[in-house]
N, C-alpha and C. Protein backbone atom coordinates (compact mmCIF):
# COMPACT_ATOMS: atom_id res chain seq x y z
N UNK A 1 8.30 -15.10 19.08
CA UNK A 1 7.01 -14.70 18.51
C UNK A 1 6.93 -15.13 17.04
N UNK A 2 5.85 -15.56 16.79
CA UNK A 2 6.21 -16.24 15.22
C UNK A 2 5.13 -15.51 14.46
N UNK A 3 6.10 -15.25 13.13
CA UNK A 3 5.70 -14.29 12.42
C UNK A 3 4.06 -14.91 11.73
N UNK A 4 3.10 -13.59 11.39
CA UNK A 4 1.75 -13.91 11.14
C UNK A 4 1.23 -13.72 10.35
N UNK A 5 2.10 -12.11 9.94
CA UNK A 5 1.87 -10.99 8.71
C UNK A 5 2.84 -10.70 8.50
N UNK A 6 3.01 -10.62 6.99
CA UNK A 6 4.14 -9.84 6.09
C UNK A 6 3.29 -8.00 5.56
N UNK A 7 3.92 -7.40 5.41
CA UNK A 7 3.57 -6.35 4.92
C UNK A 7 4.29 -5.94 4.10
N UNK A 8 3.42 -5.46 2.33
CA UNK A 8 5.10 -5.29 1.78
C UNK A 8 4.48 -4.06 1.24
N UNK A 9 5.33 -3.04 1.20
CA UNK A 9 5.29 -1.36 0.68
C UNK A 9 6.45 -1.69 -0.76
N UNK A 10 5.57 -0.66 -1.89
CA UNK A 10 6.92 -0.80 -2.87
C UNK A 10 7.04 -0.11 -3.43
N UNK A 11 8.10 0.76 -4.67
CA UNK A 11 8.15 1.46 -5.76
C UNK A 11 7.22 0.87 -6.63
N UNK A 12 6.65 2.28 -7.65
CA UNK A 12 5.42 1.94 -8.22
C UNK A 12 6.45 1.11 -9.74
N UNK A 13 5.90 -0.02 -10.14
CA UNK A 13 6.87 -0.73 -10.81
C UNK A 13 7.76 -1.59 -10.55
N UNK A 14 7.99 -1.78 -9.71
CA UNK A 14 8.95 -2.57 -9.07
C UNK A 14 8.65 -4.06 -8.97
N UNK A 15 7.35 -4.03 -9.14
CA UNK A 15 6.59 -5.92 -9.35
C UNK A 15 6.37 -6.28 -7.83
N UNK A 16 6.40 -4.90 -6.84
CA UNK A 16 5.92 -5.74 -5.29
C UNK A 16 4.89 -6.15 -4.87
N UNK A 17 3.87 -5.98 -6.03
CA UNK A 17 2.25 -6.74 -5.85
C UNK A 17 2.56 -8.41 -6.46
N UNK A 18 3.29 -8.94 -7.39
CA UNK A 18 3.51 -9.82 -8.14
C UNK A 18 4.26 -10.11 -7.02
N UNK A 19 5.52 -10.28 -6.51
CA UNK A 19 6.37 -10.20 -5.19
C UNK A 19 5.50 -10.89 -4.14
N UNK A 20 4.29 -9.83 -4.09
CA UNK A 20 3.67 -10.24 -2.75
C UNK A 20 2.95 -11.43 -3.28
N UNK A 21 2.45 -11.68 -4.25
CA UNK A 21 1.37 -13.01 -4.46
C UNK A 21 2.25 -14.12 -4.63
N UNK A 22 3.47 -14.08 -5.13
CA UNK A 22 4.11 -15.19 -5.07
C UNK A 22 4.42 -15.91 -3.78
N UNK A 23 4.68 -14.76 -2.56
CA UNK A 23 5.18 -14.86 -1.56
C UNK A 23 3.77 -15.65 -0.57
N UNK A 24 2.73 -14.67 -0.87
CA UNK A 24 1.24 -15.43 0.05
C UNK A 24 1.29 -16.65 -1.00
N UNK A 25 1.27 -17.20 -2.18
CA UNK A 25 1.03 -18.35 -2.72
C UNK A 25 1.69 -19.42 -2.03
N UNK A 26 3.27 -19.15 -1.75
CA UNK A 26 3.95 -19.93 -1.48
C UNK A 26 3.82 -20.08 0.30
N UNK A 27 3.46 -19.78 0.94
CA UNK A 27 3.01 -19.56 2.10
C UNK A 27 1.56 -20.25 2.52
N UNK A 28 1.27 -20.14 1.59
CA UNK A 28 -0.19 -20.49 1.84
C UNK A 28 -1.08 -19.71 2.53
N UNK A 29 -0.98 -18.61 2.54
CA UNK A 29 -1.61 -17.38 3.60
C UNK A 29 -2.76 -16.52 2.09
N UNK A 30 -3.26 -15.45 3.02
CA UNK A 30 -4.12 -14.96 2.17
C UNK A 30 -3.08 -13.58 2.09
N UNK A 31 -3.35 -13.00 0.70
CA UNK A 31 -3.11 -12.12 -0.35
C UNK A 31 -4.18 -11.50 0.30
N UNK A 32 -4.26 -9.65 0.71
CA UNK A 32 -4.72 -8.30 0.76
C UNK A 32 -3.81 -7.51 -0.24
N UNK A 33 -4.79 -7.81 -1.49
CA UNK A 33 -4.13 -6.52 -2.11
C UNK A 33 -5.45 -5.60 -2.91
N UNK A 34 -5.93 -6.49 -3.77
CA UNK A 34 -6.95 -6.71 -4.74
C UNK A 34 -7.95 -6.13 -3.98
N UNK A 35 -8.08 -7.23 -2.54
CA UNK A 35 -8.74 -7.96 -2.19
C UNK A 35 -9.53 -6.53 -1.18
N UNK A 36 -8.08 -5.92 -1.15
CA UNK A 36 -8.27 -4.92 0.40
C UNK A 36 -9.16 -4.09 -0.27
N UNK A 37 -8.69 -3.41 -1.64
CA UNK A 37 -9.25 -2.43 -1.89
C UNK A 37 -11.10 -3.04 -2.22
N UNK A 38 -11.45 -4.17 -2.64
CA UNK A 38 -12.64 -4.63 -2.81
C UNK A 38 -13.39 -4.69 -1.11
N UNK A 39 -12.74 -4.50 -0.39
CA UNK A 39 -13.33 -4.50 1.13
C UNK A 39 -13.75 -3.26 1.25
N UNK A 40 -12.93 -2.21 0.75
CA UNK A 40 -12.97 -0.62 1.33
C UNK A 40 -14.25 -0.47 0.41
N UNK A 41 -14.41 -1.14 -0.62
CA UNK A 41 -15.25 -0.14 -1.19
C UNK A 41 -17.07 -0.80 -1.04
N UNK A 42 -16.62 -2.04 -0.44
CA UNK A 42 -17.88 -2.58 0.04
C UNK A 42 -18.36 -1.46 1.30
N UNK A 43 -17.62 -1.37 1.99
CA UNK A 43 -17.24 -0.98 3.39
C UNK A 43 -17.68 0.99 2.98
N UNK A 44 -17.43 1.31 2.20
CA UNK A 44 -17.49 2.44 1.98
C UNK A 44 -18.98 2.42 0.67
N UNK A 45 -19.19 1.51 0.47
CA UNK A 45 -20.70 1.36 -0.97
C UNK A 45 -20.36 2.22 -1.89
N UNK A 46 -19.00 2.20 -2.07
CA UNK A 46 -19.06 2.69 -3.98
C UNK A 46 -18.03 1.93 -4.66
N UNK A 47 -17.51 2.18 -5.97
CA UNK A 47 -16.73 1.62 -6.70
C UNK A 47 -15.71 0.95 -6.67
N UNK A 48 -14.69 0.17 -6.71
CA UNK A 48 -13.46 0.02 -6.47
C UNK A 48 -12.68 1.11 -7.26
N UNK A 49 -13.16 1.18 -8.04
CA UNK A 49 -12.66 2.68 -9.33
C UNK A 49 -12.39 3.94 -8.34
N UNK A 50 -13.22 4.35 -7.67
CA UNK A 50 -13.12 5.48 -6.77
C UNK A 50 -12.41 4.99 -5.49
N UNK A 51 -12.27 4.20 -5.24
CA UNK A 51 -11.29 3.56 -3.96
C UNK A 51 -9.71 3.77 -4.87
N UNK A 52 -9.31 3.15 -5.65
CA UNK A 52 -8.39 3.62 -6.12
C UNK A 52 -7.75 4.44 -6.65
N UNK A 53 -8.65 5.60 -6.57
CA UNK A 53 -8.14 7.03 -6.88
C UNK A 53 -8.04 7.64 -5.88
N UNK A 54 -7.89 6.84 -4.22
CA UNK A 54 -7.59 7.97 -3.43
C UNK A 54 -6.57 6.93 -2.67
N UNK A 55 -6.44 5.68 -2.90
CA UNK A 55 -5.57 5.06 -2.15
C UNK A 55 -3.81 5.67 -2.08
N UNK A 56 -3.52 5.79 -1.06
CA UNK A 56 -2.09 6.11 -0.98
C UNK A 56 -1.36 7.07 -1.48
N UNK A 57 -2.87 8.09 -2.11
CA UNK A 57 -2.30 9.23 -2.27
C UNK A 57 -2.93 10.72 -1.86
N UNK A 58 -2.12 12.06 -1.73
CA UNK A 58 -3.36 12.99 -1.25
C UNK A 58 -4.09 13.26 -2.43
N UNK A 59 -4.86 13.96 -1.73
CA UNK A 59 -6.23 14.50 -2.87
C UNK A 59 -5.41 15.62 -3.02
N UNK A 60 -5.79 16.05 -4.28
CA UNK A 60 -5.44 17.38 -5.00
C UNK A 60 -6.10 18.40 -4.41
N UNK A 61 -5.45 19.61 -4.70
CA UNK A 61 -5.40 21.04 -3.87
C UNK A 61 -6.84 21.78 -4.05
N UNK A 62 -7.37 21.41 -5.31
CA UNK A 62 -8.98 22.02 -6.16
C UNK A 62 -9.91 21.06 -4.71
N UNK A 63 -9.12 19.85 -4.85
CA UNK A 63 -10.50 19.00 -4.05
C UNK A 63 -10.60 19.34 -2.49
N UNK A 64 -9.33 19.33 -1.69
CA UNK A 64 -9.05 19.71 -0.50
C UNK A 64 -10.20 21.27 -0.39
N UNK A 65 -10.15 22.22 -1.19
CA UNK A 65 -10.82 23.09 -1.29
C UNK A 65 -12.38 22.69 -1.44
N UNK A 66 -12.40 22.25 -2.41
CA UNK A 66 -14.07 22.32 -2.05
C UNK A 66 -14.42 21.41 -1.20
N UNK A 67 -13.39 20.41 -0.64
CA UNK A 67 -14.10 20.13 0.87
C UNK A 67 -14.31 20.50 1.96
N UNK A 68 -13.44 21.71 1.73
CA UNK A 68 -13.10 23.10 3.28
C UNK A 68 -14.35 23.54 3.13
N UNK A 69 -14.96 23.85 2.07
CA UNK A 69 -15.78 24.65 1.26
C UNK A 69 -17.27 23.83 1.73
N UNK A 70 -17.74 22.42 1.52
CA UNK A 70 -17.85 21.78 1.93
C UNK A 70 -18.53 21.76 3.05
N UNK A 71 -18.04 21.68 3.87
CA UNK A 71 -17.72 21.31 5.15
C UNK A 71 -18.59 22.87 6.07
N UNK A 72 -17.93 23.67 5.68
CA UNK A 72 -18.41 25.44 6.22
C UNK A 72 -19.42 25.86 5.70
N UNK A 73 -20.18 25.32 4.75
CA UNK A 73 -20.75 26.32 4.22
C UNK A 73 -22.30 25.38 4.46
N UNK A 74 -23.47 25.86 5.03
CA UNK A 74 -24.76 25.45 5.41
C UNK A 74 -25.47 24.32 3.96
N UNK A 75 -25.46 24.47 3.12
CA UNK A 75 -25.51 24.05 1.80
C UNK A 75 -24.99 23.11 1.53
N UNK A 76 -23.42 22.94 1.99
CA UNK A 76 -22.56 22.30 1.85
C UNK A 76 -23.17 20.62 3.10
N UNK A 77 -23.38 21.43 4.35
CA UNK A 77 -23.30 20.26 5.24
C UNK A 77 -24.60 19.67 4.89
N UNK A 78 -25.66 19.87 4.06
CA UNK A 78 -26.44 19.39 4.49
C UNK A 78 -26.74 18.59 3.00
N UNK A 79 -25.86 18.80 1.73
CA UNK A 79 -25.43 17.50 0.82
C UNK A 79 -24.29 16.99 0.97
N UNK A 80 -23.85 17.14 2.10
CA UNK A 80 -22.49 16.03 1.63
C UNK A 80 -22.68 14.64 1.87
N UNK A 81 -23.60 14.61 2.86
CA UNK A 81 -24.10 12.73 2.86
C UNK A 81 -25.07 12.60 2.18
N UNK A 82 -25.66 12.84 1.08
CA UNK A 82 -26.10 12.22 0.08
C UNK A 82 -25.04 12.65 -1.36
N UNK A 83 -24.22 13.57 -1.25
CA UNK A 83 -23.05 12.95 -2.63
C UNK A 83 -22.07 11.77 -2.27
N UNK A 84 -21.79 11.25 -0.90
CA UNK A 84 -21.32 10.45 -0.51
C UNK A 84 -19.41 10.48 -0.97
N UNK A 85 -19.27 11.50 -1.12
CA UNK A 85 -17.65 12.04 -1.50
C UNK A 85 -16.46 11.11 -0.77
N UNK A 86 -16.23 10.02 -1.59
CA UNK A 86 -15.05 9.47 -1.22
C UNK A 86 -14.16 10.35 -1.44
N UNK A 87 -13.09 10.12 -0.45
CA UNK A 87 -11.96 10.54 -0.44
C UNK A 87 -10.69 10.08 0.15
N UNK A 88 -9.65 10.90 0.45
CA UNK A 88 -8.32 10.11 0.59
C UNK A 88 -8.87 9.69 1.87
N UNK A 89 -9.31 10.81 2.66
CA UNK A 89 -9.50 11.03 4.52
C UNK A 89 -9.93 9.49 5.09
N UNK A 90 -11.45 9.00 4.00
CA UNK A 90 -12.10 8.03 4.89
C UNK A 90 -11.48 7.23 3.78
N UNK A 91 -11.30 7.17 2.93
CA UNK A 91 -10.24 5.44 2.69
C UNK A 91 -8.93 5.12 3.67
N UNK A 92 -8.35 5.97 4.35
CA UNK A 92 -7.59 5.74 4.64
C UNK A 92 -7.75 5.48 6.56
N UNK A 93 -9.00 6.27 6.75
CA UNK A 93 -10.30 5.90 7.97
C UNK A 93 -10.28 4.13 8.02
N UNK A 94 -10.78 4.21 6.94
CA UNK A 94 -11.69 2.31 6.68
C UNK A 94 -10.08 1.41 7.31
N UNK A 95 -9.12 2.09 6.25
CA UNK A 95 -8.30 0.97 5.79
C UNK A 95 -7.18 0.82 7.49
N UNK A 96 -7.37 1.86 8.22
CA UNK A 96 -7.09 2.55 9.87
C UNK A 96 -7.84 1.06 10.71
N UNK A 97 -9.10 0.82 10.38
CA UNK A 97 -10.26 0.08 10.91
C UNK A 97 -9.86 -1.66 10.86
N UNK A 98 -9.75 -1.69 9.20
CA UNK A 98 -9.63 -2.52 9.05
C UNK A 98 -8.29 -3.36 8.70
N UNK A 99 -7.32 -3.13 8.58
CA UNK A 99 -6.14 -3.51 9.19
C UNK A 99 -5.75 -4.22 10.54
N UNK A 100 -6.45 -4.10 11.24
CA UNK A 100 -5.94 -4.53 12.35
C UNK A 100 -6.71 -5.86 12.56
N UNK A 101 -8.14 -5.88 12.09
CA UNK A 101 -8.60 -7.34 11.90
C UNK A 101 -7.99 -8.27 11.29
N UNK A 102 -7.66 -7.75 9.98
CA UNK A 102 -6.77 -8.57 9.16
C UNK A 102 -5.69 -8.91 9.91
N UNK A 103 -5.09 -8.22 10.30
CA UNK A 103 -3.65 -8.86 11.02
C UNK A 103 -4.17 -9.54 12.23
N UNK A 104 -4.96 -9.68 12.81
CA UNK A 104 -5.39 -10.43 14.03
C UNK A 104 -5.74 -11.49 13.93
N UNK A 105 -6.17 -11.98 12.59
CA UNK A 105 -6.33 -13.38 11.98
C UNK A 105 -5.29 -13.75 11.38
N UNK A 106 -4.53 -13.40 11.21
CA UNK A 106 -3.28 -13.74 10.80
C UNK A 106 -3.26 -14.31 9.52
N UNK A 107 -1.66 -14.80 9.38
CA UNK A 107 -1.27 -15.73 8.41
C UNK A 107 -1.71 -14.84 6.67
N UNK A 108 -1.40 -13.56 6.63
CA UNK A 108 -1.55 -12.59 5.73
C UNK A 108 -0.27 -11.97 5.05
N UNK A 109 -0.39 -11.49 3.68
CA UNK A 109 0.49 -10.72 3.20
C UNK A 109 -0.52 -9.43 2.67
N UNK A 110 0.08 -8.42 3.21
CA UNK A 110 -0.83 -7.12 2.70
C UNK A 110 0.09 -6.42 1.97
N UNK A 111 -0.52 -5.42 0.64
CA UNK A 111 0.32 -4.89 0.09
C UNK A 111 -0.09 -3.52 0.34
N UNK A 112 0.68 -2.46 0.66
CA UNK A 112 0.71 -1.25 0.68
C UNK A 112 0.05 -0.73 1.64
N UNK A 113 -0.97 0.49 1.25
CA UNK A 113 -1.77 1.51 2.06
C UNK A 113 -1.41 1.65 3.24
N UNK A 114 -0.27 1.74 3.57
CA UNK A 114 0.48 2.07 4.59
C UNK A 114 0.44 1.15 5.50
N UNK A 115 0.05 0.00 5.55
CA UNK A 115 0.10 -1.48 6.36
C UNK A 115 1.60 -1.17 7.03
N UNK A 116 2.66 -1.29 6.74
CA UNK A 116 4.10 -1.17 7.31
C UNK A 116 3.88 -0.43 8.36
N UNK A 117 3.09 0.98 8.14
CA UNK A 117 2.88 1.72 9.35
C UNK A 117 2.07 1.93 10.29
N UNK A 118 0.47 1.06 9.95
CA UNK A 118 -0.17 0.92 10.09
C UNK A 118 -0.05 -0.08 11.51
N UNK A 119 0.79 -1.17 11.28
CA UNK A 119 1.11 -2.21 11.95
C UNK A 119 2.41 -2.04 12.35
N UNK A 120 3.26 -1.09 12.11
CA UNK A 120 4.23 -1.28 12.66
C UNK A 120 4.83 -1.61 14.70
N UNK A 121 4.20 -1.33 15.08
CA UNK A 121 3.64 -1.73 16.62
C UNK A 121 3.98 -3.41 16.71
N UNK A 122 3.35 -4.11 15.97
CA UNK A 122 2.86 -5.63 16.14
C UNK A 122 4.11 -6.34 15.72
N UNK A 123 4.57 -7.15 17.42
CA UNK A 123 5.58 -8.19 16.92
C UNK A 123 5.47 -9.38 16.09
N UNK A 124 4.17 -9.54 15.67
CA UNK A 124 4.20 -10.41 14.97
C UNK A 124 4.21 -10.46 13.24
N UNK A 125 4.73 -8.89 13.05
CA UNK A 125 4.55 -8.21 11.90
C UNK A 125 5.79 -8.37 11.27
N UNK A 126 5.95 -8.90 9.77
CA UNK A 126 7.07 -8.41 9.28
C UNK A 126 7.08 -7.50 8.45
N UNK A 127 7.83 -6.61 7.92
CA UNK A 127 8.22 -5.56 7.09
C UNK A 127 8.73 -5.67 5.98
N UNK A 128 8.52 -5.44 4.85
CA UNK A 128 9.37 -5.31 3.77
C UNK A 128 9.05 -4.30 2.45
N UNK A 129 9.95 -3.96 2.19
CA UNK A 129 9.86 -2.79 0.79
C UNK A 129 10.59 -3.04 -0.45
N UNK A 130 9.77 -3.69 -1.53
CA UNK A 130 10.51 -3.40 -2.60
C UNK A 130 10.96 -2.41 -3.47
N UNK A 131 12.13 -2.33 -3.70
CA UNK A 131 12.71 -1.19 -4.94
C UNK A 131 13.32 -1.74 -6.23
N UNK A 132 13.58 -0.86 -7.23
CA UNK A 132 13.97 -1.26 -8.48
C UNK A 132 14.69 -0.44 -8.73
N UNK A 133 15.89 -0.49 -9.82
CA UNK A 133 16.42 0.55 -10.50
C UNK A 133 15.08 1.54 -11.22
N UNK A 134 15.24 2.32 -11.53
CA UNK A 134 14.18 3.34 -12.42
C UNK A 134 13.94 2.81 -13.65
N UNK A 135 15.16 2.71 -14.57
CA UNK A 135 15.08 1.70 -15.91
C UNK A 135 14.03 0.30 -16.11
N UNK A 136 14.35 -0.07 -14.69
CA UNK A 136 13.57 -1.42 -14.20
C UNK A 136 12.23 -1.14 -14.41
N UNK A 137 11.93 -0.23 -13.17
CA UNK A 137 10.55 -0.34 -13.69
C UNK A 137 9.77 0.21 -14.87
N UNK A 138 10.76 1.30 -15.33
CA UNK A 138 10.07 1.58 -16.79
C UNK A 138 9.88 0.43 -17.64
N UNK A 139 10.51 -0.55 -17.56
CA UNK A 139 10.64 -1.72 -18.56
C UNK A 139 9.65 -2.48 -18.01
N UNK A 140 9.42 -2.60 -16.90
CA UNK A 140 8.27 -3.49 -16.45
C UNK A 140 6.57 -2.52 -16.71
N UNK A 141 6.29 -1.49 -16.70
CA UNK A 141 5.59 -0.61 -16.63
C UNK A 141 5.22 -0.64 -18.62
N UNK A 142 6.39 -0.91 -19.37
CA UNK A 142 6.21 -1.28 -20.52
C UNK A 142 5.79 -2.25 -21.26
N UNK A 143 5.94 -3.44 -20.02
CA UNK A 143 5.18 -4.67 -20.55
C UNK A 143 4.03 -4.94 -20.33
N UNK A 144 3.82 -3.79 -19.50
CA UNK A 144 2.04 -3.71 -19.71
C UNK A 144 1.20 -2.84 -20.51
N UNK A 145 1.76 -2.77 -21.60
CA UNK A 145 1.44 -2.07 -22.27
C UNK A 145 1.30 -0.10 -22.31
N UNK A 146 1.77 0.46 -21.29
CA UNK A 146 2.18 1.83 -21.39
C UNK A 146 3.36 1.96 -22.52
N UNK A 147 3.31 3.36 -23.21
CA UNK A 147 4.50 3.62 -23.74
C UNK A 147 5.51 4.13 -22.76
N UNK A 148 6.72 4.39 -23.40
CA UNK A 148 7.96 5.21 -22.75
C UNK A 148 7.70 5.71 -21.99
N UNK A 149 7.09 7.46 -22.35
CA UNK A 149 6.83 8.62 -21.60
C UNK A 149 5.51 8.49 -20.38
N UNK A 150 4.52 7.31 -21.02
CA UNK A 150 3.84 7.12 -19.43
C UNK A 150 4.40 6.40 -18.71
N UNK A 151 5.47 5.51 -19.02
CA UNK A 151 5.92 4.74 -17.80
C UNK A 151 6.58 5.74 -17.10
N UNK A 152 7.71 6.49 -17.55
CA UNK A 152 8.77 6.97 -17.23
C UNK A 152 7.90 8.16 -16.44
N UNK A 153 6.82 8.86 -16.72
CA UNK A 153 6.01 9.63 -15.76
C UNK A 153 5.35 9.28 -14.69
N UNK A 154 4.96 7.71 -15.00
CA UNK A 154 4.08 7.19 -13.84
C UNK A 154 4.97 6.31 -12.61
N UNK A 155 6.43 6.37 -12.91
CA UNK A 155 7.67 5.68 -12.24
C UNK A 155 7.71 6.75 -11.12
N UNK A 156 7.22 8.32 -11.86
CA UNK A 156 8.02 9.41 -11.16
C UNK A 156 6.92 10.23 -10.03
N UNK A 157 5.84 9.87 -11.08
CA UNK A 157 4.75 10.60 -9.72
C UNK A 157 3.81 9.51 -9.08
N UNK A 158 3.84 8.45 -9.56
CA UNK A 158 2.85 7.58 -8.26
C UNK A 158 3.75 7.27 -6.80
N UNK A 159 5.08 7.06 -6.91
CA UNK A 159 6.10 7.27 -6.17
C UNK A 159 5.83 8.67 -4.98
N UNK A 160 6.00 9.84 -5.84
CA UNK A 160 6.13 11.23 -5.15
C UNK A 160 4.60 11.34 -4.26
N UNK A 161 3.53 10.81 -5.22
CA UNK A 161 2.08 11.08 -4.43
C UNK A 161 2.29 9.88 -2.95
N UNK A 162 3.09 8.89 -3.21
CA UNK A 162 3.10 7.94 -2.46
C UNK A 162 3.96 8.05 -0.41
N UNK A 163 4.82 9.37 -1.31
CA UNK A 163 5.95 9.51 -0.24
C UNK A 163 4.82 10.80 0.59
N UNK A 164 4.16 11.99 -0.46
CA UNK A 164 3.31 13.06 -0.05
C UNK A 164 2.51 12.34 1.05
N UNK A 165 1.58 11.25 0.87
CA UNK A 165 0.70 10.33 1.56
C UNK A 165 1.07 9.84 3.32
N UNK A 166 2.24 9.39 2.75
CA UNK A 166 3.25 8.98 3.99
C UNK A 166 3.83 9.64 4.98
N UNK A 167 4.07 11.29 4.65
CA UNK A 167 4.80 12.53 4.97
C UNK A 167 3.51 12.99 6.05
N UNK A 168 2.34 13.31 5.25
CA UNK A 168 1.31 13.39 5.91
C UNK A 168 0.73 12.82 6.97
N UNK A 169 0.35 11.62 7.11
CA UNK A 169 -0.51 10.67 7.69
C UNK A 169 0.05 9.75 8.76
N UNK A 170 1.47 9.69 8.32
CA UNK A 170 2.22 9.61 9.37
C UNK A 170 3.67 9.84 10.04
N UNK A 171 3.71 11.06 9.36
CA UNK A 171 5.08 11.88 9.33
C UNK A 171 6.33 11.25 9.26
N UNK A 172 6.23 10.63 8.50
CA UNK A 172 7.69 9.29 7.94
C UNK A 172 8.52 9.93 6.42
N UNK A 173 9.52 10.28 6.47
CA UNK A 173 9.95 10.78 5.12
C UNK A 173 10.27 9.24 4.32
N UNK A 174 8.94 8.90 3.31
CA UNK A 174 9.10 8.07 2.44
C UNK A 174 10.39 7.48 1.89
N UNK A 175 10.87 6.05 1.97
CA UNK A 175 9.84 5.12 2.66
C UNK A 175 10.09 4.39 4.10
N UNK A 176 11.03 5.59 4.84
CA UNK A 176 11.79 5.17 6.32
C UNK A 176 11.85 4.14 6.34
N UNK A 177 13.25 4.10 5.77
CA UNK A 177 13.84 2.74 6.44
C UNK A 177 14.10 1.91 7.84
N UNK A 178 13.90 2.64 8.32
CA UNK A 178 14.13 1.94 9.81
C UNK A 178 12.72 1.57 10.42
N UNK A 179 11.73 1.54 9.51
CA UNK A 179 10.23 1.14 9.68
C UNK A 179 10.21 -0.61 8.63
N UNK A 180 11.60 -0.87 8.17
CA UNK A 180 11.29 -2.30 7.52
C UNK A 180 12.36 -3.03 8.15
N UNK A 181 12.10 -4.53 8.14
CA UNK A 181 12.56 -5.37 8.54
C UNK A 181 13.84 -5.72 7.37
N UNK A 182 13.63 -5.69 5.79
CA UNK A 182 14.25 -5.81 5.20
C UNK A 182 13.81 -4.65 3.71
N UNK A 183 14.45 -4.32 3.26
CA UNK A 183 14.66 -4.28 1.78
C UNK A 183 14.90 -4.96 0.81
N UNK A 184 14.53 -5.01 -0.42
CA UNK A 184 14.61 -6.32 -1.22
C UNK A 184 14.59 -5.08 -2.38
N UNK A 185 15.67 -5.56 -3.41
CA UNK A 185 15.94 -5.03 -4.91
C UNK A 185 15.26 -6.04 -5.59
N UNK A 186 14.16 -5.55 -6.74
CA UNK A 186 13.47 -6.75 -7.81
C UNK A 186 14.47 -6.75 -8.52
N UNK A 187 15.11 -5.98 -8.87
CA UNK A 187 15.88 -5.95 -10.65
C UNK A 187 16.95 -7.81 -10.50
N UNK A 188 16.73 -8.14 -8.98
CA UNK A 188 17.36 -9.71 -9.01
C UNK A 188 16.56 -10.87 -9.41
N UNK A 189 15.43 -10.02 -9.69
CA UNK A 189 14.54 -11.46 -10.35
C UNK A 189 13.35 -11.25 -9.21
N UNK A 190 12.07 -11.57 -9.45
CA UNK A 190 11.22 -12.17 -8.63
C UNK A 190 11.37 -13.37 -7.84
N UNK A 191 11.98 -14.01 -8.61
CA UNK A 191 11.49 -15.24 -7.47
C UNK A 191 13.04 -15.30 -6.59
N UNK A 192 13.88 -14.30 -6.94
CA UNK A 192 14.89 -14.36 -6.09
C UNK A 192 14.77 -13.71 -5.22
N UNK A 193 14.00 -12.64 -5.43
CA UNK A 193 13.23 -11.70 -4.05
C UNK A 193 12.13 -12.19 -3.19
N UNK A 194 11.31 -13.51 -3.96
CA UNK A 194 10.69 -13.81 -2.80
C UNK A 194 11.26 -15.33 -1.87
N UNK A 195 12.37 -15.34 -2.88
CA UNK A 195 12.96 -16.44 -1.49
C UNK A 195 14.09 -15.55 -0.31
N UNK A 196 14.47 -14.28 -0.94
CA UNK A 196 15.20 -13.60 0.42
C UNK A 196 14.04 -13.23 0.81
N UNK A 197 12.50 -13.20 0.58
CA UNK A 197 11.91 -12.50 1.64
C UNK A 197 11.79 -13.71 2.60
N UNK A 198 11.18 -15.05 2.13
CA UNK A 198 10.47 -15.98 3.23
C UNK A 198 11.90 -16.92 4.12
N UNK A 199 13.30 -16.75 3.22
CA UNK A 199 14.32 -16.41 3.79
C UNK A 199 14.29 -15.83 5.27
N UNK A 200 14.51 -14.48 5.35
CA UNK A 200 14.70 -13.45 6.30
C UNK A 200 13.53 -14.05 6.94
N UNK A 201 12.38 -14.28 6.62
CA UNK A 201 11.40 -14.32 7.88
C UNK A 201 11.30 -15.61 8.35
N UNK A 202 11.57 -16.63 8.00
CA UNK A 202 11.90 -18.13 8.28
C UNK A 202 13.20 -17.84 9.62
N UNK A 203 14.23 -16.86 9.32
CA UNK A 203 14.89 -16.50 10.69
C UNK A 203 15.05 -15.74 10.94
N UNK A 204 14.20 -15.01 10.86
CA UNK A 204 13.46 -14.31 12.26
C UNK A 204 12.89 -14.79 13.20
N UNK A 205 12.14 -15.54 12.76
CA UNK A 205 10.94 -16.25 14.05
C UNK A 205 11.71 -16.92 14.23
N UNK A 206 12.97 -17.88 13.30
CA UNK A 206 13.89 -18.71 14.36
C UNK A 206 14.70 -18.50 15.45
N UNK A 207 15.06 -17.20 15.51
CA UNK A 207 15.82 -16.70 16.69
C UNK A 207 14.78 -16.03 17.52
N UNK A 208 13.62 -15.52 17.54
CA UNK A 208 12.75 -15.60 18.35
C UNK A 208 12.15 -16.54 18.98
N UNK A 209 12.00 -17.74 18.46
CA UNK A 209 11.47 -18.71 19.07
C UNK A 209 12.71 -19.41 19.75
């Protein structure tokens, strides 16, 4: 079976969006990363801004509430389709939908929103997760201009909201390993991680085929 789609899940910092574009560049395939979230929010008619405040993570405990709230209360049902309340539920609806087109056309690298699990079913799927030392990505998280204490906070909870997401939606204790084909450490360099990725998948499909 020859491989069609890569899917890559990563630590927040770790450079597995940079990872992944090197990897679709060199491939010649199309990049879903940017791209996905600009679909959802066509697909959904609001912001990409508000698409990315619910991607891959849960909604907070205040919001879960007033959507119970929401939802029960006569008042409630009869504005909620005109506030049009994105949320984690239907981004992660859309991205349920539309995943599977994407991978059916193949010849894709998707990054995140649970694609690994999303697709995990499909032999023609490969798997991969990048990680970093912690130091790592604080230092990378620094060259984009965050200081110290936001990197070193945003290393620690986009991660935790990431594993919460995963725990939930599809009862996987973040980031189950036995749901990837490989693991890949950045702290070896980028472009040394994306030649063990197209590596590993160059034989794979060779011993499949």
């Amino acid at each position: 079976m020859t491989i069609r789609v890569i899917t890559l899940e990563r630590e927040y910092g770790s450079g597995g969006g940079e990872i992944a574009e090197k990897v679709a560049s060199r491939m010649a395939w199309k990049l879903w990363d940017q791209l996905l979230t600009e679909e959802i929010a066509r697909r959904l008619d609001c912001d990409c801004r508000a698409v990315e405040e619910h991607e891959e993570r849960r909604d907070p405990a205040y919001y879960r509430l007033l959507k119970s709230f929401m939802r029960g209360s006569f008042e409630g049902s009869l504005n909620a389709p005109r506030l049009k309340m994105v949320d984690t539920e239907c981004v992660r609806e859309v991205v349920q939908k539309i995943l599977p087109v994407i991978a059916d056309e193949g010849n894709c690298v998707i990054v995140g929103r649970g694609s690994a699990f999303h697709l995990g079913h499909r032999p023609d799927a490969f798997h991969v997760f990048v990680y970093a030392p912690f130091q790592d990505k604080v230092r990378r998280l620094q060259s984009r201009g965050k200081s110290e204490k936001e990197a070193m906070e945003l290393a620690e909870t986009v991660d935790r909201d990431r594993a919460a997401f995963i725990q939930k939606y599809f009862n996987v204790g973040w980031p189950g390993r036995h749901r990837f084909h490989l693991m890949v450490n950045s702290g070896m360099g980028e472009d040394a991680a994306v030649g063990i990725i197209m590596d590993a998948v160059a034989r794979l499909a060779s011993q499949r085929s």
